[in-house]
Every structure is written in C-alpha cells, then in structure tokens.
Protein backbone atom coordinates (compact mmCIF):
# COMPACT_ATOMS: atom_id res chain seq x y z
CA UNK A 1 -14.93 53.91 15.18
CA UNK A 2 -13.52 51.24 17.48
CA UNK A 3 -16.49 49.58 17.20
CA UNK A 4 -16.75 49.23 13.86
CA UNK A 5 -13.76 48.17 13.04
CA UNK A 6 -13.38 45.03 15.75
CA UNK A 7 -15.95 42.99 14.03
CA UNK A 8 -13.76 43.33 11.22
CA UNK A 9 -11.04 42.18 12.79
CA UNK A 10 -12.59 39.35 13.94
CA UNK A 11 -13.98 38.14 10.95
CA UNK A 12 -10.78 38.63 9.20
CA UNK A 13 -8.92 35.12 9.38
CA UNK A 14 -12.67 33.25 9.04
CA UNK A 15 -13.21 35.24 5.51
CA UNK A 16 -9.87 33.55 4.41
CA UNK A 17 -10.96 30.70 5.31
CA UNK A 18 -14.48 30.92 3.22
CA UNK A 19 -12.27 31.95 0.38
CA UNK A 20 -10.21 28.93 0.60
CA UNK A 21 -13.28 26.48 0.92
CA UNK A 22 -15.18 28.87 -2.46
CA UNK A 23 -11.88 28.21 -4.54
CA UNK A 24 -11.90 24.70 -3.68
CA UNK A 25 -15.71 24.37 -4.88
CA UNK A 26 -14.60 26.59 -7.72
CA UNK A 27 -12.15 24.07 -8.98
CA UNK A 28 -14.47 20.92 -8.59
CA UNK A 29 -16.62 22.62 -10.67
CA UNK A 30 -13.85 23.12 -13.24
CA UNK A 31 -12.91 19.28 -13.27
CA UNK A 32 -16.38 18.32 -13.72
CA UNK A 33 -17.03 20.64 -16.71
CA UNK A 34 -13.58 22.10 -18.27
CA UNK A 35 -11.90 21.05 -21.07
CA UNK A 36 -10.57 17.55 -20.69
CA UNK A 37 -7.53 17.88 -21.99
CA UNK A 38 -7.11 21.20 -20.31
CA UNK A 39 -7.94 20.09 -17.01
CA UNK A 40 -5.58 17.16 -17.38
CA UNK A 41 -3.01 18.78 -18.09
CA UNK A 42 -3.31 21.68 -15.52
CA UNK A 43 -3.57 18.60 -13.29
CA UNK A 44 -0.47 16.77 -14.68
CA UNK A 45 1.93 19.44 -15.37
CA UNK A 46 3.47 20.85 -12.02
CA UNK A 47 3.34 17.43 -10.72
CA UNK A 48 5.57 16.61 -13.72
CA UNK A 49 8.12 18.66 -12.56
CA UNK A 50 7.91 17.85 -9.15
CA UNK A 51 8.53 13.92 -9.78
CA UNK A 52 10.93 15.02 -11.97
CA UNK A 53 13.19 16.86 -9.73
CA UNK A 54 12.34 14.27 -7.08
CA UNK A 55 13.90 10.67 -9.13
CA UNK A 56 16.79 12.72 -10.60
CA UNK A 57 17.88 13.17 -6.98
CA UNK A 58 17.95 9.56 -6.16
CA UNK A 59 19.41 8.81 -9.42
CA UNK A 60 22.23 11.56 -9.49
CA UNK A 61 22.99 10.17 -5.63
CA UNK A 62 23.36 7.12 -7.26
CA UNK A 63 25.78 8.39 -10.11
CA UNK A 64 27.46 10.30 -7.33
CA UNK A 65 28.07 6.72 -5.17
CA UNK A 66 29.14 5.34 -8.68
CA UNK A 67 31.72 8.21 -9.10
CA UNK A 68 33.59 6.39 -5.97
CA UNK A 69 33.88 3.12 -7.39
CA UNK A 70 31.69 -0.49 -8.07
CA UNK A 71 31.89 -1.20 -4.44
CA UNK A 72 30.65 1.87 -3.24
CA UNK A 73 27.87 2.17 -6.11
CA UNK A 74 26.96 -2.38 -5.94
CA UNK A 75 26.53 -1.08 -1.77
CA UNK A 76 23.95 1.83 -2.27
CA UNK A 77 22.58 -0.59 -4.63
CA UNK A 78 21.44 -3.49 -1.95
CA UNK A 79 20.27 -0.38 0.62
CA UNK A 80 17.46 0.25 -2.50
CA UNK A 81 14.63 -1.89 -1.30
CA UNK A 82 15.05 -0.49 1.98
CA UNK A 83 14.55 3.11 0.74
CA UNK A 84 11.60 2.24 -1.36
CA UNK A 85 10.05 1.04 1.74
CA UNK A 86 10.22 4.09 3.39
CA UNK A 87 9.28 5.85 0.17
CA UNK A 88 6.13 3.42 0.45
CA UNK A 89 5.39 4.40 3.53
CA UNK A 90 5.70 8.20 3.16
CA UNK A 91 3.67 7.94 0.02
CA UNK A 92 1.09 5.98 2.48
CA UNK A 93 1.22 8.63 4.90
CA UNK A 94 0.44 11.05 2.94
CA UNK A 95 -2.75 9.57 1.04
CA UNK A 96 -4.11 9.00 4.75
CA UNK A 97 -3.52 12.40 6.26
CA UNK A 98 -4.77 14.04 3.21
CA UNK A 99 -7.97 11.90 2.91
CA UNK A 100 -8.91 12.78 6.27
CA UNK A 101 -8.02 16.36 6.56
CA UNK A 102 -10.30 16.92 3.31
CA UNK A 103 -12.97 15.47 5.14
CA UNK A 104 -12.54 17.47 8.66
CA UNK A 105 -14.45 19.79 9.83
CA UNK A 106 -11.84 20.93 12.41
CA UNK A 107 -9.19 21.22 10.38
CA UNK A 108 -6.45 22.71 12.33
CA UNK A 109 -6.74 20.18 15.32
CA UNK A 110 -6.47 17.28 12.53
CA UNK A 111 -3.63 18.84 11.28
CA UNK A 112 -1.55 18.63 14.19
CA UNK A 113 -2.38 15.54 15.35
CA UNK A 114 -1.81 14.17 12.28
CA UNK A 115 1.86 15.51 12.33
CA UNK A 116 2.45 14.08 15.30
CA UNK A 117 1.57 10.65 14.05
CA UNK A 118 3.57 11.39 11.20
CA UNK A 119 6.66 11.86 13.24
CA UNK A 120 5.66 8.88 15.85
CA UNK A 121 5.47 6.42 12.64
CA UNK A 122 8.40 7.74 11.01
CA UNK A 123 10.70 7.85 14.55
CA UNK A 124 9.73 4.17 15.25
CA UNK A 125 10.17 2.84 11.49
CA UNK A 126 13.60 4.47 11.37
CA UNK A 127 14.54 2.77 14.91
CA UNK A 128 12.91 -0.45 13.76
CA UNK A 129 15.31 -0.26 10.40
CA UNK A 130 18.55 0.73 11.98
CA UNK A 131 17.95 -2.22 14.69
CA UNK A 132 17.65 -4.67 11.92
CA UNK A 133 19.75 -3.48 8.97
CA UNK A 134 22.51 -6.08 8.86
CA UNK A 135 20.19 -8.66 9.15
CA UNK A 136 17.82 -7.23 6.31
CA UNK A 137 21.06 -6.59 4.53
CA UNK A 138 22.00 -10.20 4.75
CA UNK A 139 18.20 -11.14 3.34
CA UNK A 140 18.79 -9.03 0.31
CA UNK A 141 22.33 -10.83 -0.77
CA UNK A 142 25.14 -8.06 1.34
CA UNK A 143 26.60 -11.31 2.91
CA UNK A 144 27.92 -12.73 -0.11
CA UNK A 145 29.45 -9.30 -1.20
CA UNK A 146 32.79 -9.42 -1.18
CA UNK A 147 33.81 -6.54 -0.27
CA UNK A 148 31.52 -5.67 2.63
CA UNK A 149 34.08 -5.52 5.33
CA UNK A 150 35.26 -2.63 3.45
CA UNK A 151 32.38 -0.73 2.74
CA UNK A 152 30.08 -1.64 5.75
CA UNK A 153 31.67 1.07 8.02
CA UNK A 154 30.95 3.58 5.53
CA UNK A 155 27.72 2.32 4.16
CA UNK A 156 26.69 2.05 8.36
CA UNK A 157 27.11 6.14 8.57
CA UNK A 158 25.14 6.20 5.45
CA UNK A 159 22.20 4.88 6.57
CA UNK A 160 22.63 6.75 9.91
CA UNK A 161 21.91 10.25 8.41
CA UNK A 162 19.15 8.50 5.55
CA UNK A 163 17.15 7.19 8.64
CA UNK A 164 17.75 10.41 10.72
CA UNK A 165 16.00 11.67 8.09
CA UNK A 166 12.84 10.01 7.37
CA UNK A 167 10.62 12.37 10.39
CA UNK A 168 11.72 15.02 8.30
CA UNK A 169 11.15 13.34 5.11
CA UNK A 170 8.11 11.95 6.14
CA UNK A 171 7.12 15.21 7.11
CA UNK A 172 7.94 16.66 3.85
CA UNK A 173 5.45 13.98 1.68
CA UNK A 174 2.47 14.15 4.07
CA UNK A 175 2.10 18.15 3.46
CA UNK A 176 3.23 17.21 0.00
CA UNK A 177 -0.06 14.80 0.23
CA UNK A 178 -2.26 17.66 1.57
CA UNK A 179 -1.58 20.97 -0.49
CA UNK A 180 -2.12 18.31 -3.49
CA UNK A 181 -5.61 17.33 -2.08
CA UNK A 182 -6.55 21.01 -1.40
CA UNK A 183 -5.31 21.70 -4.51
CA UNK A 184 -2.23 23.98 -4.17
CA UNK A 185 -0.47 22.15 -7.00
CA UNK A 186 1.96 25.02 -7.24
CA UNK A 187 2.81 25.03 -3.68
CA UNK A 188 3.23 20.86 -3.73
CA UNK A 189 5.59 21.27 -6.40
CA UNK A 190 7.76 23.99 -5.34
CA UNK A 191 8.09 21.79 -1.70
CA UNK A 192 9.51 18.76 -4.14
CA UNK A 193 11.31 21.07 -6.53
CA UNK A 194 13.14 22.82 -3.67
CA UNK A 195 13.81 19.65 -1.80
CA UNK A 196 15.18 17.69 -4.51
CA UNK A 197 17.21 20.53 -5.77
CA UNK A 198 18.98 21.44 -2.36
CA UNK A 199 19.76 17.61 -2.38
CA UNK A 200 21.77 18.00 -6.02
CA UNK A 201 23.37 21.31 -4.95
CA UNK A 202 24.53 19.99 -1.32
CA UNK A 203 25.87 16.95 -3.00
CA UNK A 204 27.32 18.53 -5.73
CA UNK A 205 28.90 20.81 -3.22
CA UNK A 206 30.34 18.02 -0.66
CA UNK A 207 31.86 16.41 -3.66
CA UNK A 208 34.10 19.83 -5.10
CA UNK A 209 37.83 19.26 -4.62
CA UNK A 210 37.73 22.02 -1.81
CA UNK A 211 35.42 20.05 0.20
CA UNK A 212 36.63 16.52 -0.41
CA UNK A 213 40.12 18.65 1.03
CA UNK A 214 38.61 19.99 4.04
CA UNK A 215 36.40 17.80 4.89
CA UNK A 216 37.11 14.23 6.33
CA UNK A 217 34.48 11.80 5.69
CA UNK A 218 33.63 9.06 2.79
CA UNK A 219 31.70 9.69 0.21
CA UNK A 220 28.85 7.78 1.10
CA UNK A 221 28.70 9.78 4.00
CA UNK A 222 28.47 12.71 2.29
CA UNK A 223 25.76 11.58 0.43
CA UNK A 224 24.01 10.71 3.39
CA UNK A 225 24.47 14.39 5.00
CA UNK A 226 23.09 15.84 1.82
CA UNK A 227 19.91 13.73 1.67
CA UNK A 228 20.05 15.00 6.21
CA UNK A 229 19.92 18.73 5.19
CA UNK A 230 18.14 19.03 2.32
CA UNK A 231 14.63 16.86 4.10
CA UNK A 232 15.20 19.21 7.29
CA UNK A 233 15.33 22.68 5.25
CA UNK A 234 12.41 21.27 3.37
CA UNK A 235 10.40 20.05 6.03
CA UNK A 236 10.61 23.48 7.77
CA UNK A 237 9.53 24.86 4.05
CA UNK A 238 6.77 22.68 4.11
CA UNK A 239 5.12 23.75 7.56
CA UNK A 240 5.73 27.29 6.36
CA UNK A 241 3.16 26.54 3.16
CA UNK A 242 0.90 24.56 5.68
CA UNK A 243 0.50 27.55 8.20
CA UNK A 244 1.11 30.58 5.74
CA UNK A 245 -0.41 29.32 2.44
CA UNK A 246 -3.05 26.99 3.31
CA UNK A 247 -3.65 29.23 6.45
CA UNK A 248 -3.79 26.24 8.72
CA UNK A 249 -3.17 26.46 12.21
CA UNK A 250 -1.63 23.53 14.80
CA UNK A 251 -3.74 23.38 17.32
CA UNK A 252 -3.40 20.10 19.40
CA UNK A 253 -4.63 19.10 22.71
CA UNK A 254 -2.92 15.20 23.16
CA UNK A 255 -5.15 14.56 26.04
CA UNK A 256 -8.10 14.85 24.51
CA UNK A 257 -10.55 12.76 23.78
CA UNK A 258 -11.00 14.57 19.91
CA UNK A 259 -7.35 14.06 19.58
CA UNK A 260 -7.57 10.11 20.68
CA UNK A 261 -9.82 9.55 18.26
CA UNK A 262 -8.28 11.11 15.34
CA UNK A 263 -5.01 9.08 16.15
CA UNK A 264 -7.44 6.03 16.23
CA UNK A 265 -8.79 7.20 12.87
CA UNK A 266 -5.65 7.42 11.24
CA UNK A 267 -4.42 4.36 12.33
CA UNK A 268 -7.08 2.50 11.09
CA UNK A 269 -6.93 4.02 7.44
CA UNK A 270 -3.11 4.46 7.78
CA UNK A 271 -3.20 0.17 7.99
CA UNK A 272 -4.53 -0.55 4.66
CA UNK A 273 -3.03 1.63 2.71
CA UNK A 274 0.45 1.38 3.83
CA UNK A 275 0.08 -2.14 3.26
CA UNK A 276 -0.87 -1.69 -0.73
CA UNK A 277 2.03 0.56 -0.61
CA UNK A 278 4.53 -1.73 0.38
CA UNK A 279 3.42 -4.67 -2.00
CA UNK A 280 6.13 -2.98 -4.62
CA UNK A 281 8.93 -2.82 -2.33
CA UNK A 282 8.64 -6.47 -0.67
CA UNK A 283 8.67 -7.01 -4.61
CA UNK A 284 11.66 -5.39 -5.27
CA UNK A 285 13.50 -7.21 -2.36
CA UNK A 286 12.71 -10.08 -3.04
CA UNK A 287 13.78 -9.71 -7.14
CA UNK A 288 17.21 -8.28 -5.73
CA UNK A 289 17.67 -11.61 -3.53
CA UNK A 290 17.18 -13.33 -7.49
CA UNK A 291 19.61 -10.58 -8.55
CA UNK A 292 22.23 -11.15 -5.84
CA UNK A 293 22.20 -14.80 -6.64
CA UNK A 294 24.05 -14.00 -9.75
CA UNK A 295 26.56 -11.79 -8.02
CA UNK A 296 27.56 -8.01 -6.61
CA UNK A 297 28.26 -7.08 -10.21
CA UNK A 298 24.35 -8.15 -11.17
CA UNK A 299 23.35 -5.65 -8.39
CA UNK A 300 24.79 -3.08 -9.06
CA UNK A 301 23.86 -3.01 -12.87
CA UNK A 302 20.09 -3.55 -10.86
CA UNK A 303 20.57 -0.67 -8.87
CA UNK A 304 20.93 1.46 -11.70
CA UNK A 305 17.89 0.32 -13.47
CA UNK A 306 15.92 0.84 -10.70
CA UNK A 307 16.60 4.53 -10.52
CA UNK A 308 16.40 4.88 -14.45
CA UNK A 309 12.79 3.23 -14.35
CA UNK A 310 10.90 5.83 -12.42
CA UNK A 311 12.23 8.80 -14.58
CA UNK A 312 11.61 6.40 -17.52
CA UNK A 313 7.86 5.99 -16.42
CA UNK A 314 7.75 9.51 -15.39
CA UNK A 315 4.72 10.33 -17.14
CA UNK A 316 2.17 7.27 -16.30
CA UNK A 317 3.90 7.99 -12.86
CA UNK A 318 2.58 11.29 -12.30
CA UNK A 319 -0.65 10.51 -14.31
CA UNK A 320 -1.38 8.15 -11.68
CA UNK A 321 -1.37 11.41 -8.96
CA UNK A 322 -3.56 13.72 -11.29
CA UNK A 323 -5.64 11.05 -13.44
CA UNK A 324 -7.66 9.27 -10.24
CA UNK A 325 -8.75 13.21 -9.34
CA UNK A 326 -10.23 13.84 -12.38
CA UNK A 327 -11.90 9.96 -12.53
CA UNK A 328 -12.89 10.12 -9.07
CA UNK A 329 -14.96 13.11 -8.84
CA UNK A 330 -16.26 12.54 -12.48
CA UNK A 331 -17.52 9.00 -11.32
CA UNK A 332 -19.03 10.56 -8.65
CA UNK A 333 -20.75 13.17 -10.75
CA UNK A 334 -22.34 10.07 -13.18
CA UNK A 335 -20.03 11.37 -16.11
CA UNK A 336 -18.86 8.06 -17.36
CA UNK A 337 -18.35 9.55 -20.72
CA UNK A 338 -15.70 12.12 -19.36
CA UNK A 339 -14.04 10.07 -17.54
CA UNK A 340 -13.65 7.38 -20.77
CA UNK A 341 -12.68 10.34 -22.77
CA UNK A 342 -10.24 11.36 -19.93
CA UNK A 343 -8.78 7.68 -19.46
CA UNK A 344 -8.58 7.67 -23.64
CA UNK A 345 -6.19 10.74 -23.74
CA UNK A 346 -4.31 9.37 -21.06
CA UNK A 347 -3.55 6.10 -22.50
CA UNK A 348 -2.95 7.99 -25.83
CA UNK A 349 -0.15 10.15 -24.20
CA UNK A 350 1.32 7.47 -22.12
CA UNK A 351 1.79 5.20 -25.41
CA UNK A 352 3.47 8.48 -27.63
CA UNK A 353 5.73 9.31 -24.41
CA UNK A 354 6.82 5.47 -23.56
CA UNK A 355 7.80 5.52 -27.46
CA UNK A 356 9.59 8.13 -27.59
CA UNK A 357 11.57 7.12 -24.31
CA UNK A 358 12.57 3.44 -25.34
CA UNK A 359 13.73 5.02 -28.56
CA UNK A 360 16.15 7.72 -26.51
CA UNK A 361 17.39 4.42 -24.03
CA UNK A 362 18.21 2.59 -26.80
CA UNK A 363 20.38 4.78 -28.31
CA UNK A 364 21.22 6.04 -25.54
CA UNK A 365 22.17 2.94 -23.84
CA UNK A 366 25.82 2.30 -23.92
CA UNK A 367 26.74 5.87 -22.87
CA UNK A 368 24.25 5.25 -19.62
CA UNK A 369 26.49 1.89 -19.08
CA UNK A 370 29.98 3.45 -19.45
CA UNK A 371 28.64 6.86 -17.58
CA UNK A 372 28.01 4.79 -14.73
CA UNK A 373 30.34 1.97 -14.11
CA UNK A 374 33.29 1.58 -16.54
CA UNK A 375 33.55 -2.23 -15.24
CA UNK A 376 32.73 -4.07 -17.93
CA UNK A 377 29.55 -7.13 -16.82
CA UNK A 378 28.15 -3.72 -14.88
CA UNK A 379 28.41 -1.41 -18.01
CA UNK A 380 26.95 -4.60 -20.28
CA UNK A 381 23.99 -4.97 -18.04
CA UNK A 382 22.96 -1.58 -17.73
CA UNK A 383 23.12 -1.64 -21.81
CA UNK A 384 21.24 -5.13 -22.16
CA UNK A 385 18.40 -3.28 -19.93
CA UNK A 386 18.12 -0.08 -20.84
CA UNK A 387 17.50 -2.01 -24.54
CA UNK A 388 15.21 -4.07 -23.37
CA UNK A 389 12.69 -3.05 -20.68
CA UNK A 390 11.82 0.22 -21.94
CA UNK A 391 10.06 -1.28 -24.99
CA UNK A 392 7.36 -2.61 -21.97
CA UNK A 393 7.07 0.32 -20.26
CA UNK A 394 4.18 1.14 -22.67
CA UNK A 395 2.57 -1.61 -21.71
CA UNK A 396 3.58 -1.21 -17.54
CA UNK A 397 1.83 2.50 -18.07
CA UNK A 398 -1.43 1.21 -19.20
CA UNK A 399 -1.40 -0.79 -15.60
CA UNK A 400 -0.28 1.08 -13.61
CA UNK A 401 -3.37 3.94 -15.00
CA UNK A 402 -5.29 0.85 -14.44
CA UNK A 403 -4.39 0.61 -11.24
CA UNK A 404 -5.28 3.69 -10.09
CA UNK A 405 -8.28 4.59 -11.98
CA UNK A 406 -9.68 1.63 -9.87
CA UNK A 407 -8.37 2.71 -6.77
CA UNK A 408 -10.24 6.12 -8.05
CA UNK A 409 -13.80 4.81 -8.25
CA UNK A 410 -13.47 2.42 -5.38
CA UNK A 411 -12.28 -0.59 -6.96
CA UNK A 412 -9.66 -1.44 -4.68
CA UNK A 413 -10.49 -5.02 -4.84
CA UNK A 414 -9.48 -4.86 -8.84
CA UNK A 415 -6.63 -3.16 -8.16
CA UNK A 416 -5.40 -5.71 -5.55
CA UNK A 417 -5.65 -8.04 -7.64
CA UNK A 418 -3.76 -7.08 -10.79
CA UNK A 419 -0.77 -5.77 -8.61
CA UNK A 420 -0.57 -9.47 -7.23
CA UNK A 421 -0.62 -11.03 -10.49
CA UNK A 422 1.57 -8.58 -12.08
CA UNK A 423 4.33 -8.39 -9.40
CA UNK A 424 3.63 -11.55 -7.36
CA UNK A 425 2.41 -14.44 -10.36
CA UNK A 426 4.56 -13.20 -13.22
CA UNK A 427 7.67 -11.00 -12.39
CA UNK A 428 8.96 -12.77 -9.26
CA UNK A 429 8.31 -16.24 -10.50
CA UNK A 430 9.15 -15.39 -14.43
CA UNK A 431 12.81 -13.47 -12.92
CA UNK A 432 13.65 -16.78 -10.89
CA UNK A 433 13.01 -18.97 -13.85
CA UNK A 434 15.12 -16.18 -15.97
CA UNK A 435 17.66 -16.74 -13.62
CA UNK A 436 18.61 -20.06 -13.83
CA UNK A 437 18.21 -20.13 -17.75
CA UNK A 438 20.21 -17.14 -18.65
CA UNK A 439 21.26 -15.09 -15.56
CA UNK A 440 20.71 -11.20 -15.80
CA UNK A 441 19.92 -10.85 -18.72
CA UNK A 442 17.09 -13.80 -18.24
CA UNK A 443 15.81 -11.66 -15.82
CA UNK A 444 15.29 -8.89 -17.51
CA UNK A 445 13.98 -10.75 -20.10
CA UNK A 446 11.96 -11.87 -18.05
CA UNK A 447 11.11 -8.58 -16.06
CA UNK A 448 9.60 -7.23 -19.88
CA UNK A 449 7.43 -10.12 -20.66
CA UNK A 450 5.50 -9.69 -17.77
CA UNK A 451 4.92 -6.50 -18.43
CA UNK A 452 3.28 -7.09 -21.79
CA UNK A 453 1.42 -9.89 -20.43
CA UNK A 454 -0.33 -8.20 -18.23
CA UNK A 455 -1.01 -5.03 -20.58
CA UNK A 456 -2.20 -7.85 -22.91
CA UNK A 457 -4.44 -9.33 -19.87
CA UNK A 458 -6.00 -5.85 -19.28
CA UNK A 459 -6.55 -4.89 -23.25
CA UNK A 460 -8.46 -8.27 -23.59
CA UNK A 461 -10.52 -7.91 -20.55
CA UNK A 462 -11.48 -4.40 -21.71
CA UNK A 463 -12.49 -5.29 -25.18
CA UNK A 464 -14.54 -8.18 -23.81
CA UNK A 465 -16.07 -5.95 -21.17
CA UNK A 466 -16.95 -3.74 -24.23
CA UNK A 467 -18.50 -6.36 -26.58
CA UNK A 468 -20.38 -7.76 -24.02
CA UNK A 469 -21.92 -4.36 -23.36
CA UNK A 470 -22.73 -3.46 -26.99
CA UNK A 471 -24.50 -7.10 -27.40
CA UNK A 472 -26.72 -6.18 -24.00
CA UNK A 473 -27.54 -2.68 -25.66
CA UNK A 474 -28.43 -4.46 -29.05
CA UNK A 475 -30.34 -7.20 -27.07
C-alpha cells in the first residue's frame, strides 16, 4: 500500500502543473477560433474593472487633496509627472517579467529572480527620486508657486510614504503583468480591484472627523499613508495568487550562474521597453512646464484633467491590454482576416463609448469644476476642458489601438514613430504655441487638435494602404 501510494504523491504537484500548461493551450486555441466578439470581450471585461478601480483611486486622492484647499490640490498636481513615471516604469516591469516567464522553462527560478530585480529597480528609482525631488520639482514650475514654503513640508512627507511604496507597488504590477500573460484574468483583476479599493476605504477612513481628531498629521500625509498600506497589503495578496493560484514556487540561488543570466536577460529587455514607457511621462512634464508658465491656478485645473483622462479613455485603455493578445497570436496563426474583423469591432466600440463619454463631460462639466475647486480660473478650466478634449478622445482611441496592435505583430518601429509625432511633433510644440496665443485654454485647444490630426494621419494612411492593395489584386 505504501508503495503505491508514494508515486502518487510524487507526481501530485507535477500533474498541476500539466493542468496549468493544458488550460493555457486550451485557451490559445479558443482565441484563435472562438467567437470574436466573444473572445474580446472575455478578454476586455475583468480588465475593465480592474483599470477602473485602479484611475478612480488616483482621481478620488486627488478630490481628497482638493477637499483641503487649491494649494494643497495645485501641489499634488506638479508631483503628477513624477507618479506617471513610476507608473511607466511598473507598467514596463511588468511587460518584461511576464514576457520572459511565458517563455521559461524553469519557471519558478525565473520567478524569483525576477522579483528580486523588481525590488532592486524599484528601491534604487525611489532613492534616485527622493534625492532629486526639489530639483525635479523646480523643472516642472514648484519654484514659482507661491505658496510652496507652506506646503513643501507637507507635500515632502507625501512623497516619503508614495516612494516607500513603489517596491511594493512595483511588486503589485509585475504579478499583475504575469497572471494576465498566463491568463488568470480573474485573479489580475481581483489584485487591482482589492488594491485600489483598500486605497479609497483607508483614505476615506483617515479623512472621518474621528480620525482627523485623533490623529495628528496633514492631509497630504494621510493620503500618502493610504496609498503606503494599501500597495503593502496588496503586494502580500499578490505573492499569495503567485504561489497558491498560479502554483509557482520561489526558488532562487543569487550565486548562480542560471540566476546571473536571467538578471542579464531582464535587463536587457527591461531597457527598451521602459524606455517606450516613459516617452508619455517626459511628455507630460514637459506640457506641465507649458502649463506652469501660465500659473499655479493653470496646474491645478491640469492636474485634474489628467486624472479625468484615463477614466475618460478607459475603454481604448484597457483594449490596448486585451486587443494586442488576440492580434498577436492571430498574426501568428496567418488569420489576417480575424484579426481585421477583431481590430473592426474594436474601433467600432471605442468610437460608440468615446461618444457617449464627451456627451456625459459636457454636461457634466461645470459640476466636475465646482466639485473640485470652488476657485473660480480653476473651476473655469476644468469646465473649458472637460468641453473640449473629450470630443478627441475618439480620435486619441483609434491611436492609441494603433499603437498597440503594432507593438502586437512586431511593429515596434511603427509604433515608435507615431508616439513621437503624436506627443513629440504636435502636442508639445502645438501646447507652446497655444500658450502664448491664448493661455490654457490655447492649450487645450491645442492638446485636441492634435489628437484629430493624428487620427486623421492614421485613417488616410489606412485607406491608402487599402486602395493600393485592391489595385495590386485587380492588376
């Protein structure tokens, strides 16, 4: 009897593992030959919530820092380029760490030595940060703030617990990254869901008469704490789902020559990519030096727009997680067809939801200004844009689906390029000129004809493309 059953034993944790690796093959199979629509939107759908509950965080910290008055909310505001940086880079992370893990054979000694990178990177970009954040500060506009003596102190323990943060943070996206690419969409969205939602409730909870009572610290700060605990409980939550529902194991040996190489590995990938990440955040700094040049009141109106925009462009946004899986392995496959058909019904939802968003901001628009800052340029501004740049989201969508559908077949080159001339030949240069015509509200003027231009750019190069392909066939 002992006998018997010790084999079983033995073979117990490998049989998991086989039954991980025949889903897996299972649901390739499905993307290559389901439904189109249905596989799209089983694709789409819990990442929807996830990137959901993930911007209405940052933008209900925002309304929070708002709550305390147009200093406190124009301050948060200039730290906003610096977060999307480390967003950038956790996004970056997590594309690299999932690529190669997918690829491994050893899985389990990847896995922990790709943590460990993960927390060397994020460690050293949060010292980096902290060393130089007055004088990044002072890049983006702070020094002609006016009141910055008052609110540095409290802005300074702010970005103490935000960068004490970012191992566990970066932590957090990279398994994020990974349970996506082995296609645990539940389990990727529950880790967002529950990390963005502890933020809310620990905020919510710091700010409750009782607390505000008890507790002595600004509100900034408590902002800051909130953002501390909720990325730590997560991050523990997240190597629970690595080890218990993905059944991987850590298994590192730093010393060895396996382990040298995969940091090598990683490196080397983790270059590239980070560095197409960051393109949008060296973007938005340098649009909210053009901001600051027309005052503290400009940037904090900014600040608000920029955490409207990504729930705004919430759908294209998550499209751009779930399309390039059903493109890339379709490509792959030769199905050109499906993945037309795919890209069709993507557009086609993109355009109805980007409608039906711009029509909500508009009317929505001067409750948004008031709700946020009851000075009256900030208010204004928030109004003018929330009237304005919507209507070119539709338009922003179709790139950014673009975008990624290149990145999806291997096009990076293509995708380079149209993220340089969107964000580098015609926002940056058309918001300076919008600047010195008409202030803010030349640059967001500005801001929304680029954004059609380059939808316009794209539409024309695709129904060239197509002509010239019908005249070869008819040749």
């Amino acid at each position: 009897m002992g006998s018997d059953n010790s084999p079983a034993l033995s073979l117990g944790e490998p049989l998991q593992v086989c039954d991980k690796k025949r889903k897996r093959a299972v649901r390739k199979r499905w993307i290559l030959t389901g439904s189109t629509s249905a596989v799209l939107k089983q694709l789409t759908l819990p990442m929807l919530w996830a990137i959901l509950a993930l911007f209405s965080a940052d933008l209900m910290e925002l309304y929070f820092a708002s709550r305390l008055g147009v200093e406190e909310l124009t301050a948060m505001s200039y730290t906003l380029p610096v977060q999307a940086t480390l967003f950038a880079f956790a996004i970056g992370l997590g594309i690299v760490v999932a690529t190669r893990l997918t690829q491994a054979k050893e899985v389990e000694q990847l896995a922990a030595v790709s943590l460990i990178f993960t927390i060397l990177t994020g460690a050293s970009l949060a010292m980096i940060i902290w060393l130089g954040l007055q004088p990044l500060l002072t890049m983006l506009g702070f020094a002609e703030f006016s009141a910055r003596e008052q609110v540095w102190p409290t802005l300074e323990r702010y970005m103490q617990y935000r960068l004490g943060a970012v191992v566990f943070f970066f932590i957090v996206m990279v398994v994020f990254g990974v349970l996506r690419a082995f296609g645990n969409m539940r389990g990727a969205a529950q880790l967002l869901v529950m990390f963005a939602g502890t933020q809310i409730l620990i905020s919510a909870a710091l700010f409750t008469p009782w607390a505000q009572s008890a507790l002595s610290m600004s509100g900034l700060e408590r902002l800051g704490i909130a953002h501390f605990a909720a990325a730590t409980s997560a991050s523990f939550y997240a190597l629970y789902l690595l080890r218990v529902k993905e059944n991987i194991r850590l298994k590192v040996h730093l010393l060895s020559q396996r382990s040298r190489q995969a940091f090598r590995r990683l490196f080397r990938l983790f270059i590239p990519v980070v560095a197409m990440q960051l393109l949008t955040p060296l973007a938005q700094s340098l649009l909210m030096m053009i901001v600051a040049s027309q005052g503290s009141d400009a940037v904090a109106a900014f600040g608000v727009v920029m955490r409207i925009e990504p729930l705004a462009l919430l759908l294209p946004m998550v499209l751009t997680t779930s399309l390039p899986i059903f493109v890339g392995q379709n490509w792959a496959a030769n199905k050109s067809l499906r993945v037309r058909r795919g890209i069709k019904q993507a557009m086609a939802a993109c355009l109805v939801w980007q409608s039906l968003i711009a029509l909500v901001l508009f009317w929505g628009a001067d409750m948004l200004g008031v709700g946020f800052c009851k000075q009256s340029f900030v208010s204004h501004s928030i109004e003018l844009a929330m009237c304005i740049l919507p209507i070119s989201y539709a338009a922003l969508a179709g790139v950014m689906l673009y975008v990624s559908c290149c990145n999806a077949i291997g096009r990076t080159g293509l995708a380079l390029n149209v993220t340089l001339v969107r964000l580098f030949a015609l926002s940056l240069p058309g918001a300076y000129i919008g600047a010195q015509l008409n202030g803010f509200q030349g640059i967001i003027w500005a801001l929304a004809l680029a954004n059609f231009m380059v939808g316009a750019w794209l539409i024309y190069g695709a129904v060239h493309t197509r002509r010239t392909q019908n005249t070869l066939a008819l040749g």
